[in-house]
C-alpha atoms as a PDB file:
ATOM      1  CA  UNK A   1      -6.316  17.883   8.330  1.00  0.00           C
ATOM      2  CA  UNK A   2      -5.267  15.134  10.646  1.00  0.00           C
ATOM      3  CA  UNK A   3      -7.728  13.252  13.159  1.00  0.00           C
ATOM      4  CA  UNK A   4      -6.367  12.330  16.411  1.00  0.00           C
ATOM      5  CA  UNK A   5      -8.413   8.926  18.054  1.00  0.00           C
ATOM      6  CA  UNK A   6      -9.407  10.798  21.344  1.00  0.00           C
ATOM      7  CA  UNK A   7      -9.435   6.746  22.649  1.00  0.00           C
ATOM      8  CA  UNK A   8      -6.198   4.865  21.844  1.00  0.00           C
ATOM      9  CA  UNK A   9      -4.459   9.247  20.115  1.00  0.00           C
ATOM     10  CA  UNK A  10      -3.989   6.959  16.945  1.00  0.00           C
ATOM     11  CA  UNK A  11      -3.816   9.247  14.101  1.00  0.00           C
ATOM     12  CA  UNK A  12      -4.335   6.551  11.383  1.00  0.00           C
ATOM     13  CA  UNK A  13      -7.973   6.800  10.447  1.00  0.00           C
ATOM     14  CA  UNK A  14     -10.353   4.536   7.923  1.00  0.00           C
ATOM     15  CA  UNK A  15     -13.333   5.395   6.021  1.00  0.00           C
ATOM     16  CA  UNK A  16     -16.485   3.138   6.138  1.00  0.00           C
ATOM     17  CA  UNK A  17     -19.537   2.788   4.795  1.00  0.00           C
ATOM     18  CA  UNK A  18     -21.830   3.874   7.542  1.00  0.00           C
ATOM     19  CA  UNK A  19     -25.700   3.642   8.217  1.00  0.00           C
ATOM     20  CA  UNK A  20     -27.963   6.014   6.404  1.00  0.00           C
ATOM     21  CA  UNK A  21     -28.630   8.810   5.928  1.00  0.00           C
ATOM     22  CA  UNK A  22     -24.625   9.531   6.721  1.00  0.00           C
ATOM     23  CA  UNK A  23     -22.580   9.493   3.222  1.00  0.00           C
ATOM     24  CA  UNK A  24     -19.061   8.400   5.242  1.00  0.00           C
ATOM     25  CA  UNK A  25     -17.860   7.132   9.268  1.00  0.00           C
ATOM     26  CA  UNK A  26     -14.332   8.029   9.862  1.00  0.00           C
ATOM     27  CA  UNK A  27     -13.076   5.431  12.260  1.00  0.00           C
ATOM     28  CA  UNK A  28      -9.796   4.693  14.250  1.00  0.00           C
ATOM     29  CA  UNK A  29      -8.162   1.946  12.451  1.00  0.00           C
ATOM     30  CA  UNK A  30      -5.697   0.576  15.559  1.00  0.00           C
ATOM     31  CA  UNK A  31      -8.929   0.633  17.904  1.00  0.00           C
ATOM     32  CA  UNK A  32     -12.220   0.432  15.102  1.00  0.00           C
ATOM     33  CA  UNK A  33     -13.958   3.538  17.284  1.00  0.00           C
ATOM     34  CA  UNK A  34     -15.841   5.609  16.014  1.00  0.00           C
ATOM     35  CA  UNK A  35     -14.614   9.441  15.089  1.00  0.00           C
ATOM     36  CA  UNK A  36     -17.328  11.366  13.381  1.00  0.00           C
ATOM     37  CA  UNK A  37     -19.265  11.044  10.591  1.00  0.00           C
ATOM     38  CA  UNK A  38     -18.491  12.646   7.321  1.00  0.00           C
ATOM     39  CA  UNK A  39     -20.096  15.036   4.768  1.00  0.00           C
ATOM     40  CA  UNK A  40     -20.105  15.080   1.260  1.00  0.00           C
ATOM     41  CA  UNK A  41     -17.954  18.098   0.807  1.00  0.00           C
ATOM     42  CA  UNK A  42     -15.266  16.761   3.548  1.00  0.00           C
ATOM     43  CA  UNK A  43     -15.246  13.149   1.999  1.00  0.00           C
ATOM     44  CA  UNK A  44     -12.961  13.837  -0.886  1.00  0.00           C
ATOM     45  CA  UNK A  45     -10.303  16.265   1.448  1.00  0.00           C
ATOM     46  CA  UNK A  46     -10.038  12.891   3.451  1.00  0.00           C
ATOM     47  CA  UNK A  47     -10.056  10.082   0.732  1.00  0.00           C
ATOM     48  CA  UNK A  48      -7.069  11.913  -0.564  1.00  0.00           C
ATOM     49  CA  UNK A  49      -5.527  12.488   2.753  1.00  0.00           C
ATOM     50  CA  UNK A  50      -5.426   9.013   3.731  1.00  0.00           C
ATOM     51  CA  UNK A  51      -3.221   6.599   2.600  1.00  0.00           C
ATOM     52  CA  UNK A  52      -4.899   3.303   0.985  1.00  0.00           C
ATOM     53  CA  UNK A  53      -4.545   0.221   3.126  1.00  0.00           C
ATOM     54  CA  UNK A  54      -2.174  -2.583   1.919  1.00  0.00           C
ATOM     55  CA  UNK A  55      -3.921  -5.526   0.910  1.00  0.00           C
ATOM     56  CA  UNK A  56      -4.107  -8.456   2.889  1.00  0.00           C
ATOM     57  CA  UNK A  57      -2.292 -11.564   1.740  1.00  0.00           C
ATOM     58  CA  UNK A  58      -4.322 -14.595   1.240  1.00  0.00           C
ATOM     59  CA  UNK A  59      -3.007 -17.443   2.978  1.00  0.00           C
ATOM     60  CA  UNK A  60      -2.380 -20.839   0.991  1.00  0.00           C
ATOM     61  CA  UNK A  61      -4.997 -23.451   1.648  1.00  0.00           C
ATOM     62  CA  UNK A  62      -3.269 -27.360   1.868  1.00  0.00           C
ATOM     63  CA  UNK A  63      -5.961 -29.264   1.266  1.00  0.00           C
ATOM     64  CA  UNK A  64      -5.819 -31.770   4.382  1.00  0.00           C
ATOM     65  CA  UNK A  65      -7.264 -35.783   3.653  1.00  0.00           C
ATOM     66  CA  UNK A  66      -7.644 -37.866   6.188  1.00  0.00           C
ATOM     67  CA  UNK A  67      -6.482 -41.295   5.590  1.00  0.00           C
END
């Protein structure tokens, strides 16, 4: 099923942790806005649907001294 950001029509989504009592919040992931929440028995059609985010490279801390 795809989900279409009715803000920015993005069609790449996120899942995240929401407030209770919700179990999931699907969210836009070019504009962060909200899409709906999610049920138990929808969460595992979408966790396999979307694709996992890459992983961010950490950048490499130089240590600066001042002299």
């Amino acid at each position: 099923m795809k989900y279409i950001c009715k803000h920015c029509l993005s069609e790449k989504v996120k899942l995240e942790k929401p407030k209770p009592p919700h179990l999931a919040s699907l969210i836009c992931a070019d504009c962060d806005r909200w899409i709906k929440w999610v049920g138990r028995t929808e969460l595992e059609a979408i966790r396999g649907a979307i694709q996992p985010a890459a992983p961010i490279p950490q950048k490499e801390v130089i240590p600066f001294r001042w002299d």
